[in-house]
C-alpha atoms as a PDB file:
ATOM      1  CA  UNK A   1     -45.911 178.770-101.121  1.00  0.00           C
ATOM      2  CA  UNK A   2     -45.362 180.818 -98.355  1.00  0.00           C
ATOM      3  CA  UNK A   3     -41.820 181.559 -96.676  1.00  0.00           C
ATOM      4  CA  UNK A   4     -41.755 182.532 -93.357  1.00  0.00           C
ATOM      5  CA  UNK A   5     -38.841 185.241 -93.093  1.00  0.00           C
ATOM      6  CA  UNK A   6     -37.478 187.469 -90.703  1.00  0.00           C
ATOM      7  CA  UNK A   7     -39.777 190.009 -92.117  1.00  0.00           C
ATOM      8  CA  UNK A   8     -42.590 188.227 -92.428  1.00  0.00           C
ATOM      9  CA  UNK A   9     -44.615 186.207 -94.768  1.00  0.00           C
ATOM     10  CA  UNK A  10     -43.654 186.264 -97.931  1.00  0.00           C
ATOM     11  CA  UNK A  11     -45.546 184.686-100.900  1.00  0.00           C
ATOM     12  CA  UNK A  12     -42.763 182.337-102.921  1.00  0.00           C
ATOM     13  CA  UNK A  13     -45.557 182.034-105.965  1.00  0.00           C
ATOM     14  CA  UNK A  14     -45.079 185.868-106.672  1.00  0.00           C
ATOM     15  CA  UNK A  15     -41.599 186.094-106.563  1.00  0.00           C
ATOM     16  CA  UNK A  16     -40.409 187.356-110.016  1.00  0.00           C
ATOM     17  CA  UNK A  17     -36.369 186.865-109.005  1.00  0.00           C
ATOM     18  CA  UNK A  18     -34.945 186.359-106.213  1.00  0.00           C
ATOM     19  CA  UNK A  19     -31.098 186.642-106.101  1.00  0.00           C
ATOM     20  CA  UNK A  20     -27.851 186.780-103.576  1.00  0.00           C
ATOM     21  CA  UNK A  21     -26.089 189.715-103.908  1.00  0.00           C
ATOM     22  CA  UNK A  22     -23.199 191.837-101.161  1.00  0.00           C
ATOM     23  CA  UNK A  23     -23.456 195.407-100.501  1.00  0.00           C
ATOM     24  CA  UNK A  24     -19.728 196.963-100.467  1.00  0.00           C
ATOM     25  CA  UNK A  25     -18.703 200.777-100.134  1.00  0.00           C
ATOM     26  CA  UNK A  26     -16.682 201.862-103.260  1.00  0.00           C
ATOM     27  CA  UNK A  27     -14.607 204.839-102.196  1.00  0.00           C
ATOM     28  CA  UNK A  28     -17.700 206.111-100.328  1.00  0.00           C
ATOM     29  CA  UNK A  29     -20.657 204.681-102.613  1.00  0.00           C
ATOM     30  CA  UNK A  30     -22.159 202.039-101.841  1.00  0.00           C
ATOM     31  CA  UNK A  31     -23.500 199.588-104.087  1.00  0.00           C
ATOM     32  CA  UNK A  32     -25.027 195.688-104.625  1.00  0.00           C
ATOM     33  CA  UNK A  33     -22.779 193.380-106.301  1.00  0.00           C
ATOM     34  CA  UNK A  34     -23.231 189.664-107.499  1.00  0.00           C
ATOM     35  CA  UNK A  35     -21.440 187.338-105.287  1.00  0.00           C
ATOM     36  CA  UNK A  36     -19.497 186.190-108.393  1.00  0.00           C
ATOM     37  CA  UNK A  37     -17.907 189.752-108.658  1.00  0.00           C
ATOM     38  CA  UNK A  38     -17.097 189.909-105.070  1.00  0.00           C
ATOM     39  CA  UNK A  39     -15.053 186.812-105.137  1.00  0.00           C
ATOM     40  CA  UNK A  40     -12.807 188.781-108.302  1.00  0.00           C
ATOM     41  CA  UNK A  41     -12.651 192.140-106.364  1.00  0.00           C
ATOM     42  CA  UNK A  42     -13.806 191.769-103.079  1.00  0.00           C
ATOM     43  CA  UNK A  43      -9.998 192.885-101.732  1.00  0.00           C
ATOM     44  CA  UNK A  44     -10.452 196.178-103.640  1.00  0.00           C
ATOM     45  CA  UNK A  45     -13.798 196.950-101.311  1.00  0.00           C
ATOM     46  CA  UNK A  46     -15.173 197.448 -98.068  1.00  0.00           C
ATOM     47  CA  UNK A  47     -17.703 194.482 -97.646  1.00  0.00           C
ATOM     48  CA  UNK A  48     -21.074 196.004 -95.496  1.00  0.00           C
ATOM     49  CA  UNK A  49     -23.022 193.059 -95.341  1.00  0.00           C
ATOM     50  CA  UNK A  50     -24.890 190.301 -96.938  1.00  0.00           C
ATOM     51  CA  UNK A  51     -28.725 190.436 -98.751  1.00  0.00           C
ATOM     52  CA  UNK A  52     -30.793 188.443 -99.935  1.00  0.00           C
ATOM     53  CA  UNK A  53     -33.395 189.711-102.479  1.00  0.00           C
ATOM     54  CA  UNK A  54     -37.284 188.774-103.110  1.00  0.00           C
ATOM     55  CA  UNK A  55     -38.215 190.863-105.701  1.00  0.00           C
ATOM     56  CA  UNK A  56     -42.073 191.264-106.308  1.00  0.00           C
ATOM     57  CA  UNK A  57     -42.073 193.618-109.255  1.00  0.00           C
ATOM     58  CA  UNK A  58     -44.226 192.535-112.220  1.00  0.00           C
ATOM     59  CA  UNK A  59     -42.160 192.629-115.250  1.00  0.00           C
ATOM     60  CA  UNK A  60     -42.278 195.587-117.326  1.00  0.00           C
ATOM     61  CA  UNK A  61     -42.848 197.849-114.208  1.00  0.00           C
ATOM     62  CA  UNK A  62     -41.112 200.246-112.750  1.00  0.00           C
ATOM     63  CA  UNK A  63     -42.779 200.560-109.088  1.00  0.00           C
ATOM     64  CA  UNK A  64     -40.063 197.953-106.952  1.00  0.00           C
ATOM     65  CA  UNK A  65     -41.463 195.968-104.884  1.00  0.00           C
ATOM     66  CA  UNK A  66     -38.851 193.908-102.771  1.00  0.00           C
ATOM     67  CA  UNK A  67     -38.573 192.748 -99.672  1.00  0.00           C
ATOM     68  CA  UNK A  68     -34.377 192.519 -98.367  1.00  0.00           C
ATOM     69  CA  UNK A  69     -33.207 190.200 -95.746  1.00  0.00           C
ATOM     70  CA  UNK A  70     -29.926 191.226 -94.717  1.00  0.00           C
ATOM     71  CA  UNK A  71     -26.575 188.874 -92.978  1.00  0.00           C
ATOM     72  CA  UNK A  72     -23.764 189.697 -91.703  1.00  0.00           C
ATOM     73  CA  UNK A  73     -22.106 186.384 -92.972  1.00  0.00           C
ATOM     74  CA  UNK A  74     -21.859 184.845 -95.994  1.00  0.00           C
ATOM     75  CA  UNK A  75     -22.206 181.859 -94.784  1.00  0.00           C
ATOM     76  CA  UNK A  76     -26.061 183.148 -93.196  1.00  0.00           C
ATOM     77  CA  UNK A  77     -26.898 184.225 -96.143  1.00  0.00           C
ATOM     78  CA  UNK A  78     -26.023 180.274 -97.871  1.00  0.00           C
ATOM     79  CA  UNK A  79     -28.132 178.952 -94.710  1.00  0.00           C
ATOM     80  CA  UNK A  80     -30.959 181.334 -95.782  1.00  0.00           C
ATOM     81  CA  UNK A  81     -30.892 180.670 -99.812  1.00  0.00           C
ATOM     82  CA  UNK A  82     -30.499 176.712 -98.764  1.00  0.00           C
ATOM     83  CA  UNK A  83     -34.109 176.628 -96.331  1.00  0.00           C
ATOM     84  CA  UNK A  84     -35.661 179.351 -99.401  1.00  0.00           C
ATOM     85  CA  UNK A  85     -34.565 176.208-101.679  1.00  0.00           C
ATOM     86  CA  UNK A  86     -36.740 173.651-100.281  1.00  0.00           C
ATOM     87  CA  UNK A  87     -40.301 175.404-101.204  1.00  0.00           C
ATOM     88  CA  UNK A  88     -38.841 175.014-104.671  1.00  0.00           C
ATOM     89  CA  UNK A  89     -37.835 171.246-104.193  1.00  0.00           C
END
């Protein structure tokens, strides 16, 4: 199953998660939160932008291997989950 992103090809069958998340600035750190915990504090934070996350790293590793496509929307990064969502269909 390959997925053909905006950084390439990216092989679906290796994936070991793949998740949405938003990257905010805390008082001048920034960090990845779950777009669950956005929706509770997201008026306490400085939203950055949007990611989506393949994450290649065999489990039990420590080396990362990801690949990050980033949106400025929300509503890209839905667009982008919902075409990811038919290889798995």
């Amino acid at each position: 199953m390959t997925y053909k992103s905006s950084k390439g090809d990216l092989d679906l069958s290796k994936v070991t998660r793949l998740y949405p998340a938003v990257v905010v600035d805390m008082q001048g750190e920034v960090a990845e939160m779950s777009l669950e915990w956005i929706e509770l504090y997201g008026d306490k934070v400085k939203i950055l932008h949007y990611v989506l996350v393949f994450d290649f790293t065999p489990l039990n590793e420590d080396v990362k291997k990801r690949t990050v496509l980033t949106f400025q929307t929300k509503e890209e990064l839905i667009d982008e989950i919902q075409r990811v969502a038919k290889f798995y269909n």
